[in-house]
PDB file of N, CA and C in Angstrom:
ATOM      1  N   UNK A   1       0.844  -1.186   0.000  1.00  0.00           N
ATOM      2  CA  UNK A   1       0.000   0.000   0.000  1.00  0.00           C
ATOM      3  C   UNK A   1       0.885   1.244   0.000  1.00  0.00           C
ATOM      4  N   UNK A   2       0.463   2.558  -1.006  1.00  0.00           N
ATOM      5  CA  UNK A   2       0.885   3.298  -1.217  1.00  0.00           C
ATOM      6  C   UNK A   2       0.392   4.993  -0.036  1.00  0.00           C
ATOM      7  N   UNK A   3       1.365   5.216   0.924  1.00  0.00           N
ATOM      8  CA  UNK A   3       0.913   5.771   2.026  1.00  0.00           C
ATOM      9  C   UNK A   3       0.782   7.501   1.420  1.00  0.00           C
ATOM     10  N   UNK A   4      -0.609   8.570   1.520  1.00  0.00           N
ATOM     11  CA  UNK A   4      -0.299   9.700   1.220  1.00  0.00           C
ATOM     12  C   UNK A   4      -0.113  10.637   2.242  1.00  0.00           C
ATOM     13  N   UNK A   5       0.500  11.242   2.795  1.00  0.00           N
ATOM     14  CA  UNK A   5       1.452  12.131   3.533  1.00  0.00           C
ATOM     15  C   UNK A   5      -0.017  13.004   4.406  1.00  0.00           C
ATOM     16  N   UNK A   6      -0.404  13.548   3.604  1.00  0.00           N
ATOM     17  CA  UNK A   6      -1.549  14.356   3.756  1.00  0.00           C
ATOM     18  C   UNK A   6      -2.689  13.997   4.579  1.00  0.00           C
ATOM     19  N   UNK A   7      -2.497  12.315   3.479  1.00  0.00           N
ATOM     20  CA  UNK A   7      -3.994  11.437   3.855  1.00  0.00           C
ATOM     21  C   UNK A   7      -3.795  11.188   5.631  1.00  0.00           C
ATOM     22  N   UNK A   8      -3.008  11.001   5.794  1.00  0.00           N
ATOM     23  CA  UNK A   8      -1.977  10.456   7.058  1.00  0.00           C
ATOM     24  C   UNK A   8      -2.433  11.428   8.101  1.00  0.00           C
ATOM     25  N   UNK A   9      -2.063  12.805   7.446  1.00  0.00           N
ATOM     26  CA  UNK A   9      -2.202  13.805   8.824  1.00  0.00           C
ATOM     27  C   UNK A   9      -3.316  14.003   8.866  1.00  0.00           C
ATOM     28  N   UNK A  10      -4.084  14.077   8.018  1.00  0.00           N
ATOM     29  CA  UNK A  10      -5.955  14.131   7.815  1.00  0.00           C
ATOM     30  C   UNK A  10      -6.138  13.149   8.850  1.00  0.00           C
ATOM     31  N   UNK A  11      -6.166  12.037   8.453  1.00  0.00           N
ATOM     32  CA  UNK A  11      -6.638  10.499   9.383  1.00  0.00           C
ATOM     33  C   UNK A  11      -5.703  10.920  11.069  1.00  0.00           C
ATOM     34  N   UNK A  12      -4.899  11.849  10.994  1.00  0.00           N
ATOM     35  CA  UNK A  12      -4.329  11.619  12.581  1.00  0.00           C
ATOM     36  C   UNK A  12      -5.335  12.911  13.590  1.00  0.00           C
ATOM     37  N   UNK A  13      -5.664  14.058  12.302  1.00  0.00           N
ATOM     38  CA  UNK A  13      -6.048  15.095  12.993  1.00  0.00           C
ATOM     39  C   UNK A  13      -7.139  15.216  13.847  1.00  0.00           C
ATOM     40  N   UNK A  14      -7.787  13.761  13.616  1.00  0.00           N
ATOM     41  CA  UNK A  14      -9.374  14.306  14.113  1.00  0.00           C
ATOM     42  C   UNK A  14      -8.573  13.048  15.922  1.00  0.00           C
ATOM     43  N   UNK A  15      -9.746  13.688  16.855  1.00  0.00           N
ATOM     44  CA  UNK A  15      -8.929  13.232  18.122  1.00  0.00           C
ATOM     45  C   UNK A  15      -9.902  12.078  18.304  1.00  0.00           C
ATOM     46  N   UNK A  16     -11.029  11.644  17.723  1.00  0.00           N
ATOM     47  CA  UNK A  16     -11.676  10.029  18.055  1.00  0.00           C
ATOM     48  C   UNK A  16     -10.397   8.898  17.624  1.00  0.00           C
ATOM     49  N   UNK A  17     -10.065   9.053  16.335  1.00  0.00           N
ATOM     50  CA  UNK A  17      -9.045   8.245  15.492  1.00  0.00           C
ATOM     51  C   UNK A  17      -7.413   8.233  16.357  1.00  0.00           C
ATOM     52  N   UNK A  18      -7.159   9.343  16.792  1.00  0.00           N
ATOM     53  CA  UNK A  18      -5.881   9.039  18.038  1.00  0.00           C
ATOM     54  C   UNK A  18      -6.171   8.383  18.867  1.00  0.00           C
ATOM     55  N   UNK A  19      -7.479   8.278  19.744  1.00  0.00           N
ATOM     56  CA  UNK A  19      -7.888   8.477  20.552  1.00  0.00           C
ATOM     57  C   UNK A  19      -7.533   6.559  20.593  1.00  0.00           C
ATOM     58  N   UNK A  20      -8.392   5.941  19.239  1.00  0.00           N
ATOM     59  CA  UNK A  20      -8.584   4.683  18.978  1.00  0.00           C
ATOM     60  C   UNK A  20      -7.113   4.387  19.166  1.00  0.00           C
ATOM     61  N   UNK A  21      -6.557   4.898  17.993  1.00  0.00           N
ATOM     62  CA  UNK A  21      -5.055   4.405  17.511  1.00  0.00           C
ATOM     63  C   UNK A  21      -3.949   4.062  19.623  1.00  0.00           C
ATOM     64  N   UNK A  22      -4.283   5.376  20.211  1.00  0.00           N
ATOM     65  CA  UNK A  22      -4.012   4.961  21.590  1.00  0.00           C
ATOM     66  C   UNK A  22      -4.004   3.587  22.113  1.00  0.00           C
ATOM     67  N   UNK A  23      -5.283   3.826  22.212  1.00  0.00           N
ATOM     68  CA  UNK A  23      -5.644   2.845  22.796  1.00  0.00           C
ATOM     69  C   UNK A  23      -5.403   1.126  22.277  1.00  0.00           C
ATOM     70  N   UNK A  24      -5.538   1.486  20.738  1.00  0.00           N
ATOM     71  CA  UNK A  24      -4.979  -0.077  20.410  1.00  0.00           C
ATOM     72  C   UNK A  24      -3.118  -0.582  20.292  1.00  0.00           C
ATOM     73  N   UNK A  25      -2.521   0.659  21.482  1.00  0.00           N
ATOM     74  CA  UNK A  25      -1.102   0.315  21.464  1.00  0.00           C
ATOM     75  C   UNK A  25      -1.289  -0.712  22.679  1.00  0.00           C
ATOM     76  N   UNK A  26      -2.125  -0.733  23.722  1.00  0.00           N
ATOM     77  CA  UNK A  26      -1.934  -1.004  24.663  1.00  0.00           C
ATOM     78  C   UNK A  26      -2.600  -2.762  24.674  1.00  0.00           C
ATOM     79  N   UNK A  27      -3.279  -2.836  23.991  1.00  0.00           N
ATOM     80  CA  UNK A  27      -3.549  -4.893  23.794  1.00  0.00           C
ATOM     81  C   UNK A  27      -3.560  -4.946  22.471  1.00  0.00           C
ATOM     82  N   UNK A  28      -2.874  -6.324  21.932  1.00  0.00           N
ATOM     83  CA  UNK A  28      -3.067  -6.755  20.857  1.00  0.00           C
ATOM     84  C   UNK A  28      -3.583  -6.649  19.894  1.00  0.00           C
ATOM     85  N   UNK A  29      -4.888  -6.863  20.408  1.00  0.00           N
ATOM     86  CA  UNK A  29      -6.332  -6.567  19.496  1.00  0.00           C
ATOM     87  C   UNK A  29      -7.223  -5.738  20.386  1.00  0.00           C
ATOM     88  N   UNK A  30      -8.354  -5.311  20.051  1.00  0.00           N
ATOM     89  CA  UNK A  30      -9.339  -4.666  20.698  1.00  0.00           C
ATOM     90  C   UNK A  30     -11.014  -4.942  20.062  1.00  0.00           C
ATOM     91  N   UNK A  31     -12.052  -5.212  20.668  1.00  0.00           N
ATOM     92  CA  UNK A  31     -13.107  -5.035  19.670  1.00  0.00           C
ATOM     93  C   UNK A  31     -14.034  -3.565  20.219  1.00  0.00           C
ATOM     94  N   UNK A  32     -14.527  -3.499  19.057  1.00  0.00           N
ATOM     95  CA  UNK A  32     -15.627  -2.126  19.321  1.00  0.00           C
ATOM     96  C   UNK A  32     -16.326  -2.261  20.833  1.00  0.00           C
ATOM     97  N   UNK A  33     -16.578  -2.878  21.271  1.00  0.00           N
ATOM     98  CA  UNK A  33     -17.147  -2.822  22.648  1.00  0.00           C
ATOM     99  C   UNK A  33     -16.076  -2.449  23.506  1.00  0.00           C
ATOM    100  N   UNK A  34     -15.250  -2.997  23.302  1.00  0.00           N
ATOM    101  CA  UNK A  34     -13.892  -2.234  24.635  1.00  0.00           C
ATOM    102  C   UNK A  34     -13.534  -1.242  24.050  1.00  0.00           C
ATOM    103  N   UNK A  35     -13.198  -0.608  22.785  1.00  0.00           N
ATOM    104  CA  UNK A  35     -12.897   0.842  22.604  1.00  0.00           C
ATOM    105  C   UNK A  35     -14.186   1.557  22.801  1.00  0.00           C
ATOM    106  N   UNK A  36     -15.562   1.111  23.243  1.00  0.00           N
ATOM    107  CA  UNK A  36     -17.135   2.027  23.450  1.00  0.00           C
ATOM    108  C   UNK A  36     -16.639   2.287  24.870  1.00  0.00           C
ATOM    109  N   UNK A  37     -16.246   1.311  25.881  1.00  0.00           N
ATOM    110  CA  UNK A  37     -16.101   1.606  27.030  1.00  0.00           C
ATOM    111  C   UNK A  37     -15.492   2.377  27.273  1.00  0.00           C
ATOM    112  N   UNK A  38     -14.198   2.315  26.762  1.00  0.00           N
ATOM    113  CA  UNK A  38     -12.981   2.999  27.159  1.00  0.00           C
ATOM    114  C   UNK A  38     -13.255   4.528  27.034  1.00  0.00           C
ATOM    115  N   UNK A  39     -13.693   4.752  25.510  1.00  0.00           N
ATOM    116  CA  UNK A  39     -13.286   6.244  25.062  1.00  0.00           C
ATOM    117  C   UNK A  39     -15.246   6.965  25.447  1.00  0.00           C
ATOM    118  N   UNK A  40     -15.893   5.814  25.920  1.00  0.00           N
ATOM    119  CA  UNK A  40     -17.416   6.322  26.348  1.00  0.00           C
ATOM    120  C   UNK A  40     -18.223   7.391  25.162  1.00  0.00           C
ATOM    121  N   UNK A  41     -17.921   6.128  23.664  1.00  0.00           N
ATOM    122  CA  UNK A  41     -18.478   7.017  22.269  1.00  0.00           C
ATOM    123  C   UNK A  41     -19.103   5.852  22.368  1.00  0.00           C
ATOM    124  N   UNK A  42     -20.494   6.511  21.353  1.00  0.00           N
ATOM    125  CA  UNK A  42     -21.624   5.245  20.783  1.00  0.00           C
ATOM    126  C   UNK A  42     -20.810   4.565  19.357  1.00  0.00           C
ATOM    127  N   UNK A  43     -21.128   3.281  19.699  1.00  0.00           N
ATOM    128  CA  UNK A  43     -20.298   2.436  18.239  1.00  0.00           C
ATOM    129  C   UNK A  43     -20.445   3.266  17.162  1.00  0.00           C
ATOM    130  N   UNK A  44     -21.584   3.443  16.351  1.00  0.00           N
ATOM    131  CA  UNK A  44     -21.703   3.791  15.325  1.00  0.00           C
ATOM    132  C   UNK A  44     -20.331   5.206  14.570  1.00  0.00           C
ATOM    133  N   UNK A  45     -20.372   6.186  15.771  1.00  0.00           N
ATOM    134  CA  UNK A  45     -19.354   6.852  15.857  1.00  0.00           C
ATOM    135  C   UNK A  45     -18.297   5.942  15.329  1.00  0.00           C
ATOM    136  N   UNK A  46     -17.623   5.008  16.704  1.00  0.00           N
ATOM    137  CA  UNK A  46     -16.407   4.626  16.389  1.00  0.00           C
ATOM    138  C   UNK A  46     -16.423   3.951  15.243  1.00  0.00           C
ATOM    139  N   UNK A  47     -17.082   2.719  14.610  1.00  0.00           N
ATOM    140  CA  UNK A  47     -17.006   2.160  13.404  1.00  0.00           C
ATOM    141  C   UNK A  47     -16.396   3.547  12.550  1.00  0.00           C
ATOM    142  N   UNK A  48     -17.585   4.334  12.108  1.00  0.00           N
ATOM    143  CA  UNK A  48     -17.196   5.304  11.164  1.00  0.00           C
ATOM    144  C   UNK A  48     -15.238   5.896  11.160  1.00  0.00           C
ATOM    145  N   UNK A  49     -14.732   5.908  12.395  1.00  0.00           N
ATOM    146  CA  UNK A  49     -13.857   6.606  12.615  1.00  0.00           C
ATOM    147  C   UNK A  49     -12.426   5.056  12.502  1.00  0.00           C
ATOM    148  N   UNK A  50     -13.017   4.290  12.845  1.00  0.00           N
ATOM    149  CA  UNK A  50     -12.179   2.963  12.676  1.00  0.00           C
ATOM    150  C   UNK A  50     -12.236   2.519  11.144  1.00  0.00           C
ATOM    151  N   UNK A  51     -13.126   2.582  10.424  1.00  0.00           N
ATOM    152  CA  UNK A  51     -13.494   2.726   8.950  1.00  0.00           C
ATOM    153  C   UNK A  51     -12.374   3.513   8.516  1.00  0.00           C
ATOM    154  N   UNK A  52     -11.841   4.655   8.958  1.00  0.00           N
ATOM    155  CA  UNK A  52     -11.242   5.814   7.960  1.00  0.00           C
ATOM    156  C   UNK A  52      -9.791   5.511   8.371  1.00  0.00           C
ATOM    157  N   UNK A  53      -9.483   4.803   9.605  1.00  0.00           N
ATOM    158  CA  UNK A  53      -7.981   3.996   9.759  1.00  0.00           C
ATOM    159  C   UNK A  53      -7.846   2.963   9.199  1.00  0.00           C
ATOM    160  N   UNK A  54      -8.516   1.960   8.797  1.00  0.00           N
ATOM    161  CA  UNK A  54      -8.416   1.003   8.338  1.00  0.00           C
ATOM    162  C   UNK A  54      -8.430   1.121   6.930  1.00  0.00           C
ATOM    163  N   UNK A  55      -9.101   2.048   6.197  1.00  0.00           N
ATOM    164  CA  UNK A  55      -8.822   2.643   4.747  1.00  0.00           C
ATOM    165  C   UNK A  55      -7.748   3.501   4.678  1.00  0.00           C
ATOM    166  N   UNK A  56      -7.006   4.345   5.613  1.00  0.00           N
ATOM    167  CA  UNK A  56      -5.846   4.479   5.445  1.00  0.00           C
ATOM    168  C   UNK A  56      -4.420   3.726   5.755  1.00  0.00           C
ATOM    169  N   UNK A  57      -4.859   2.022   5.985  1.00  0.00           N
ATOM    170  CA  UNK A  57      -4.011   1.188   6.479  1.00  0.00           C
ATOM    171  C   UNK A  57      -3.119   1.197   7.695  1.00  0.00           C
ATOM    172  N   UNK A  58      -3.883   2.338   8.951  1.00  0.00           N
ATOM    173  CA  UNK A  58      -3.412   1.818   9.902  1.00  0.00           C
ATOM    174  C   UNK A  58      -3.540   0.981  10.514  1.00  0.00           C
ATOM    175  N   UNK A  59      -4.811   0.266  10.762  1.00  0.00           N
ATOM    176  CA  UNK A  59      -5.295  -0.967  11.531  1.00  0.00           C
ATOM    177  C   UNK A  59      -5.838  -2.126  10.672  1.00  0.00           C
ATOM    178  N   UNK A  60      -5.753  -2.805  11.188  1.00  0.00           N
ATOM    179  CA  UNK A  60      -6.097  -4.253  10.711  1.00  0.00           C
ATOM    180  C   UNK A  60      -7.624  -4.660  11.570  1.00  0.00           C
ATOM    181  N   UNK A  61      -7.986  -5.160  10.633  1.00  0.00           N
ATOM    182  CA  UNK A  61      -9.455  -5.685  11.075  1.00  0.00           C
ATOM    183  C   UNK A  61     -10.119  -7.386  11.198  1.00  0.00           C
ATOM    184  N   UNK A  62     -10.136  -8.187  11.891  1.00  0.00           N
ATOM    185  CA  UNK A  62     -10.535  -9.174  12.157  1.00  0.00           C
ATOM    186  C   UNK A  62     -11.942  -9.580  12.743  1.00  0.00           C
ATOM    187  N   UNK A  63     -12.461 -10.470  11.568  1.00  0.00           N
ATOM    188  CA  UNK A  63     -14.245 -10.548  12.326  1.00  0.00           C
ATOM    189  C   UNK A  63     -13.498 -11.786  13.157  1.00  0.00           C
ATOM    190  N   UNK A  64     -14.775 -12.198  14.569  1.00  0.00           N
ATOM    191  CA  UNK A  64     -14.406 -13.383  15.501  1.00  0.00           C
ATOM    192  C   UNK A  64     -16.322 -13.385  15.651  1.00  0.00           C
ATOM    193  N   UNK A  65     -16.623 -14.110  15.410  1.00  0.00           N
ATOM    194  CA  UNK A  65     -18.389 -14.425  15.157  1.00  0.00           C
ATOM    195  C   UNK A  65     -18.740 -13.027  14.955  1.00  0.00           C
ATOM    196  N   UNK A  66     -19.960 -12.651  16.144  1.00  0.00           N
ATOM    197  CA  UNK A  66     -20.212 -11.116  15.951  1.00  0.00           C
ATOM    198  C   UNK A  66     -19.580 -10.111  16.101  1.00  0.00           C
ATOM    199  N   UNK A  67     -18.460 -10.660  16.994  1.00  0.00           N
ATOM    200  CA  UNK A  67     -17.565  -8.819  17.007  1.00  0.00           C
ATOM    201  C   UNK A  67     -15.973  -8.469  15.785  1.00  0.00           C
ATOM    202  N   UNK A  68     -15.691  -7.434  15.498  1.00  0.00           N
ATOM    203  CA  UNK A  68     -15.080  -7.000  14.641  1.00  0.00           C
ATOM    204  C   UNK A  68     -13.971  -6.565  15.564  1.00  0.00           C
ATOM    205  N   UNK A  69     -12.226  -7.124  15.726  1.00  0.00           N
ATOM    206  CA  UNK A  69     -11.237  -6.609  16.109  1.00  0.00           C
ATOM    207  C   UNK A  69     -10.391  -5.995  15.147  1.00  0.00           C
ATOM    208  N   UNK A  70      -9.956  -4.840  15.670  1.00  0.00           N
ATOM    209  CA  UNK A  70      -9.020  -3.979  15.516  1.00  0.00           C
ATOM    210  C   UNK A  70      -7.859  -4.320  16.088  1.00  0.00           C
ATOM    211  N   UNK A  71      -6.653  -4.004  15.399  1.00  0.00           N
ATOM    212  CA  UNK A  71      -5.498  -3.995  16.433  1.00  0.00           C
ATOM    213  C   UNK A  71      -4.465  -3.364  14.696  1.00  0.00           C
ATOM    214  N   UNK A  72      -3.484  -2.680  15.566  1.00  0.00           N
ATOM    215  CA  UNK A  72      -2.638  -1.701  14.367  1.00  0.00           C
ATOM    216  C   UNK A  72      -1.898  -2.700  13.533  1.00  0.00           C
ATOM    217  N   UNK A  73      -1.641  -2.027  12.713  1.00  0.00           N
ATOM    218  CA  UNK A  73      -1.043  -2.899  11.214  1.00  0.00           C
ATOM    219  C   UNK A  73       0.768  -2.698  11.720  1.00  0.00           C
ATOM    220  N   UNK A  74       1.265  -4.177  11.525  1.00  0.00           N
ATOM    221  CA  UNK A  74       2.650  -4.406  12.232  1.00  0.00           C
ATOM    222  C   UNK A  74       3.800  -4.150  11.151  1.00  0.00           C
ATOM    223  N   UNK A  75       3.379  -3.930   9.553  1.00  0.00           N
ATOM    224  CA  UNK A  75       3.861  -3.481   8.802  1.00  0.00           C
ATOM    225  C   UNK A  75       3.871  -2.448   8.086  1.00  0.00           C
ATOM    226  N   UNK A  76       3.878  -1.500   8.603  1.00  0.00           N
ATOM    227  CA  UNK A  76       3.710  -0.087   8.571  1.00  0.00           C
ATOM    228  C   UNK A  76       5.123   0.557   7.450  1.00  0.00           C
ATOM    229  N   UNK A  77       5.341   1.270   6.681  1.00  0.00           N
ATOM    230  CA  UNK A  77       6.749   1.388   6.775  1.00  0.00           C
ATOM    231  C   UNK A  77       6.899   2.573   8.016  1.00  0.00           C
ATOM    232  N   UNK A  78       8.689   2.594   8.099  1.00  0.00           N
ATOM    233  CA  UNK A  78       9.296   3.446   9.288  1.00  0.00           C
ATOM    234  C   UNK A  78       9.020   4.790   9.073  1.00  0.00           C
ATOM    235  N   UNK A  79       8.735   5.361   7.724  1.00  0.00           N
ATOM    236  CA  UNK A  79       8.165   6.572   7.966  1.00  0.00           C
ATOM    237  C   UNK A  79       6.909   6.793   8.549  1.00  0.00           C
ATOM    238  N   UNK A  80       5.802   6.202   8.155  1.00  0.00           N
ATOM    239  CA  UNK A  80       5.021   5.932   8.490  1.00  0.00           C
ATOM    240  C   UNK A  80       4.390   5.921  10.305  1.00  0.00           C
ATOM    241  N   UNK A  81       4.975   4.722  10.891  1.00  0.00           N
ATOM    242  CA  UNK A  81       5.217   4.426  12.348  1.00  0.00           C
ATOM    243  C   UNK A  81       5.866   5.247  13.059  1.00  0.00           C
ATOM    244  N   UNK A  82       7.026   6.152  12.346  1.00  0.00           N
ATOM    245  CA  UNK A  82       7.487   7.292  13.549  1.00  0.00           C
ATOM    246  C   UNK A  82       6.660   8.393  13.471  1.00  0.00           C
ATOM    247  N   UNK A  83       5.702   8.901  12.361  1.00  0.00           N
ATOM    248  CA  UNK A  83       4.585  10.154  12.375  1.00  0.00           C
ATOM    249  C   UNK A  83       3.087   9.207  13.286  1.00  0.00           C
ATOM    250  N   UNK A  84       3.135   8.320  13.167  1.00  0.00           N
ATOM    251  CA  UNK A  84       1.882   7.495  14.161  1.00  0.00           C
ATOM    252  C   UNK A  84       2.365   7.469  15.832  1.00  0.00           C
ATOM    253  N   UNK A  85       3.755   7.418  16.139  1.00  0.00           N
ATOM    254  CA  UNK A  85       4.537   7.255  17.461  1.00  0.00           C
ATOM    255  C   UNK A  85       4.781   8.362  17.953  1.00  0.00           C
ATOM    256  N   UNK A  86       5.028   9.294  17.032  1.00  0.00           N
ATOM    257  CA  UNK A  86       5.421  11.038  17.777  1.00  0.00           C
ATOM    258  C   UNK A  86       4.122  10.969  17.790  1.00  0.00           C
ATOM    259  N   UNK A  87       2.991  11.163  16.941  1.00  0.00           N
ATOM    260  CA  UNK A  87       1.969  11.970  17.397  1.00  0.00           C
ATOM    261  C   UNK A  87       1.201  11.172  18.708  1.00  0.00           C
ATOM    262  N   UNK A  88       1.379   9.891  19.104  1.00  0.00           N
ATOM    263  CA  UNK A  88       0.650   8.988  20.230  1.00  0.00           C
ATOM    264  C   UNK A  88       1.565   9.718  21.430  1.00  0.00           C
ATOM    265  N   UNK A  89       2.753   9.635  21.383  1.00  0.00           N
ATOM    266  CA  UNK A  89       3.729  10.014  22.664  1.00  0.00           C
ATOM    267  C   UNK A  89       3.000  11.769  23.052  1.00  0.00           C
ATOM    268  N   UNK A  90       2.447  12.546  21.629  1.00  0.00           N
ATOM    269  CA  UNK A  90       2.700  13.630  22.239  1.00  0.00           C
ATOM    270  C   UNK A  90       1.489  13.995  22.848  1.00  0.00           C
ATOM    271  N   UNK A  91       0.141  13.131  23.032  1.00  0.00           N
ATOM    272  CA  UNK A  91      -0.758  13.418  23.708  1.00  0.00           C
ATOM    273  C   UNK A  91      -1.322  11.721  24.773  1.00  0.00           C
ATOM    274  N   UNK A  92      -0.208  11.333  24.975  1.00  0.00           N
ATOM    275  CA  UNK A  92      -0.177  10.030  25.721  1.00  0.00           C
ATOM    276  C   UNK A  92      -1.276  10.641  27.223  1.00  0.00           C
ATOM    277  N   UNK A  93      -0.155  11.753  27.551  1.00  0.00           N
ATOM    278  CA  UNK A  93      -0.098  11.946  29.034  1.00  0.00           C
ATOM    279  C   UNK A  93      -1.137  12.899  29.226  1.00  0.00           C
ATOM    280  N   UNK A  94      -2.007  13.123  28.217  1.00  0.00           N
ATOM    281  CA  UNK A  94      -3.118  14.754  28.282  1.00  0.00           C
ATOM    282  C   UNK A  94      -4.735  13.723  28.408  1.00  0.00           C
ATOM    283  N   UNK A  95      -5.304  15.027  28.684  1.00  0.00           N
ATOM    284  CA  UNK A  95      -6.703  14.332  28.630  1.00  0.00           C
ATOM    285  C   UNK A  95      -7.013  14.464  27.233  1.00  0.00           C
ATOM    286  N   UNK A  96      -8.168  13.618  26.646  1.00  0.00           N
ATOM    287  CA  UNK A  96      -8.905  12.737  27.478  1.00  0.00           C
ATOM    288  C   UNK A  96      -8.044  11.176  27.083  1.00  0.00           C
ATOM    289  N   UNK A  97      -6.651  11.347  26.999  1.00  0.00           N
ATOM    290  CA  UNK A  97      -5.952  10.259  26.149  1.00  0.00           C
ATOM    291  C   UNK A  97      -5.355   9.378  27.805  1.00  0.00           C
ATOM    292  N   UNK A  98      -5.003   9.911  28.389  1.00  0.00           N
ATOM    293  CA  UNK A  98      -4.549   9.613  29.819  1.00  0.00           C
ATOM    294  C   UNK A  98      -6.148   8.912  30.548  1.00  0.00           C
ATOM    295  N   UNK A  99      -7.213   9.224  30.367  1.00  0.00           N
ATOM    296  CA  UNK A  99      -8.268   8.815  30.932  1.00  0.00           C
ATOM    297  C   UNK A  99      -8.822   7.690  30.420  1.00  0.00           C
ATOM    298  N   UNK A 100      -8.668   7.702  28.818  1.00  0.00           N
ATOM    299  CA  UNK A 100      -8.970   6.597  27.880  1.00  0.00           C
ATOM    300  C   UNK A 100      -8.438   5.394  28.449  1.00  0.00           C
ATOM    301  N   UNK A 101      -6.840   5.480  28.197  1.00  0.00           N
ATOM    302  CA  UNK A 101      -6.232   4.122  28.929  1.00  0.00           C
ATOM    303  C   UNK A 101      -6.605   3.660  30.332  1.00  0.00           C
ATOM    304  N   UNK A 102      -6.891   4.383  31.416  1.00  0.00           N
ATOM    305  CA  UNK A 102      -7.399   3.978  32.559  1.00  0.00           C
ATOM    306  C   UNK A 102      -8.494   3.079  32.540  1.00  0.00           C
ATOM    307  N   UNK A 103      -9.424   3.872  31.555  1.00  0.00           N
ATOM    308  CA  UNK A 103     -10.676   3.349  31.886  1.00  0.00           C
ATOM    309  C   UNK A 103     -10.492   1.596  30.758  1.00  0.00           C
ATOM    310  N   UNK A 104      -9.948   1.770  29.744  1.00  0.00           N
ATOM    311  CA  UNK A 104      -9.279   0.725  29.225  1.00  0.00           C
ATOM    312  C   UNK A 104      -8.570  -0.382  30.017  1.00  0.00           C
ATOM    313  N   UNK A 105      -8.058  -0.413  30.932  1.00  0.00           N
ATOM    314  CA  UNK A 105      -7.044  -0.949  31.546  1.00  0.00           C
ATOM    315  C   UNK A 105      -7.930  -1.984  32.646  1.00  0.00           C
ATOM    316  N   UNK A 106      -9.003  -1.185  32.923  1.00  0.00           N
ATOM    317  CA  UNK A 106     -10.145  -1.593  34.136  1.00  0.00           C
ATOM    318  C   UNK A 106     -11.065  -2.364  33.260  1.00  0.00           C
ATOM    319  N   UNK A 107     -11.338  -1.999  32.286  1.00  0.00           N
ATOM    320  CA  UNK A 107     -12.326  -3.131  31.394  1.00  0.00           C
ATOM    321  C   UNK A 107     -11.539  -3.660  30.873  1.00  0.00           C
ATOM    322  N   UNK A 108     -10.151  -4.075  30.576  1.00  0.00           N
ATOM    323  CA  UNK A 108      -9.342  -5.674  30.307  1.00  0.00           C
ATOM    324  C   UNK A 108      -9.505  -6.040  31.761  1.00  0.00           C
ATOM    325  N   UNK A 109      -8.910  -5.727  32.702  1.00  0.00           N
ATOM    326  CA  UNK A 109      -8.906  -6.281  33.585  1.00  0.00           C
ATOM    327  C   UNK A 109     -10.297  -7.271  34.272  1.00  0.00           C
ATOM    328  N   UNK A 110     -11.174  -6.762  33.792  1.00  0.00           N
ATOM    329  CA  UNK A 110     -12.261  -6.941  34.607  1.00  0.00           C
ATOM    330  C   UNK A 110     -13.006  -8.346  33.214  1.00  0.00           C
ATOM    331  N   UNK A 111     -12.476  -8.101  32.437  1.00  0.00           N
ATOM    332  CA  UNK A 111     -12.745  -9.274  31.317  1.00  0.00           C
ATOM    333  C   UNK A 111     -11.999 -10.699  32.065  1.00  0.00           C
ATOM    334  N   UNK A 112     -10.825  -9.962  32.584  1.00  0.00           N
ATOM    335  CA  UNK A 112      -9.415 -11.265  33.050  1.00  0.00           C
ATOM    336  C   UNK A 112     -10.262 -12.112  34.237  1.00  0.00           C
ATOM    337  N   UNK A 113     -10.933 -11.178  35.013  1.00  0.00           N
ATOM    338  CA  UNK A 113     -11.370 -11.722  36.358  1.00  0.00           C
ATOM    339  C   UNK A 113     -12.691 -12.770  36.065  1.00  0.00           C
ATOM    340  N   UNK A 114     -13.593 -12.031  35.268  1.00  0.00           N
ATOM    341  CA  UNK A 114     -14.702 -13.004  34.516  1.00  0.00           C
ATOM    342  C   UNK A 114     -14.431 -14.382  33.831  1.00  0.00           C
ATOM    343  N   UNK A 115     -12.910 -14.488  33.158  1.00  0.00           N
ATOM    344  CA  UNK A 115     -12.866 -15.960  32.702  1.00  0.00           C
ATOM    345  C   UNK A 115     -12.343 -17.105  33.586  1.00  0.00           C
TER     346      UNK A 115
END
């Protein structure tokens, strides 16, 4: 896949799509129900916004019966992955990106305790 520079900062600018991209540094995979919890958006939202990463080949998409996982694309090229890594590092520690992972962290966890 042929990456456009532009397309890139378009797809990084809007803060639902960081917001996702965050959050899917932190597990493997993710499905739409744990990024609803986490970032406390109605699916339909996130689909739309997971739609426009996945057409710009940041994430990878996997059906598992009814739910649809996400988790980031591991072949990225290096230009690519260091404009996706500066821009995650530079709002890691701010709201509402710092709150996202918390509340993320408590709904894996709480999946771990249920099985």
């Amino acid at each position: 896949m042929e990456y456009d520079p532009a397309a890139l900062f378009a797809a990084l600018a809007d803060t639902t799509r960081l917001r996702c991209l965050m959050l899917l540094t932190q597990a493997p995979s993710l499905c739409v129900c744990e990024l609803m919890d986490a970032l406390e958006e109605p699916q339909p939202k996130l689909s739309k916004h997971l739609g426009v990463l996945r057409e710009m080949g940041l994430v990878a998409d996997e059906r598992r019966a009814q739910w649809v996982h996400y988790s980031l694309k591991s072949d990225l090229p290096d230009w690519v992955q260091d404009i996706v890594q500066a821009s995650l590092r530079a709002v890691q520690k701010r709201k509402p990106y710092a709150n996202d992972a918390k509340r993320l962290k408590a709904r894996l966890s709480g999946c771990d305790k249920a099985a």
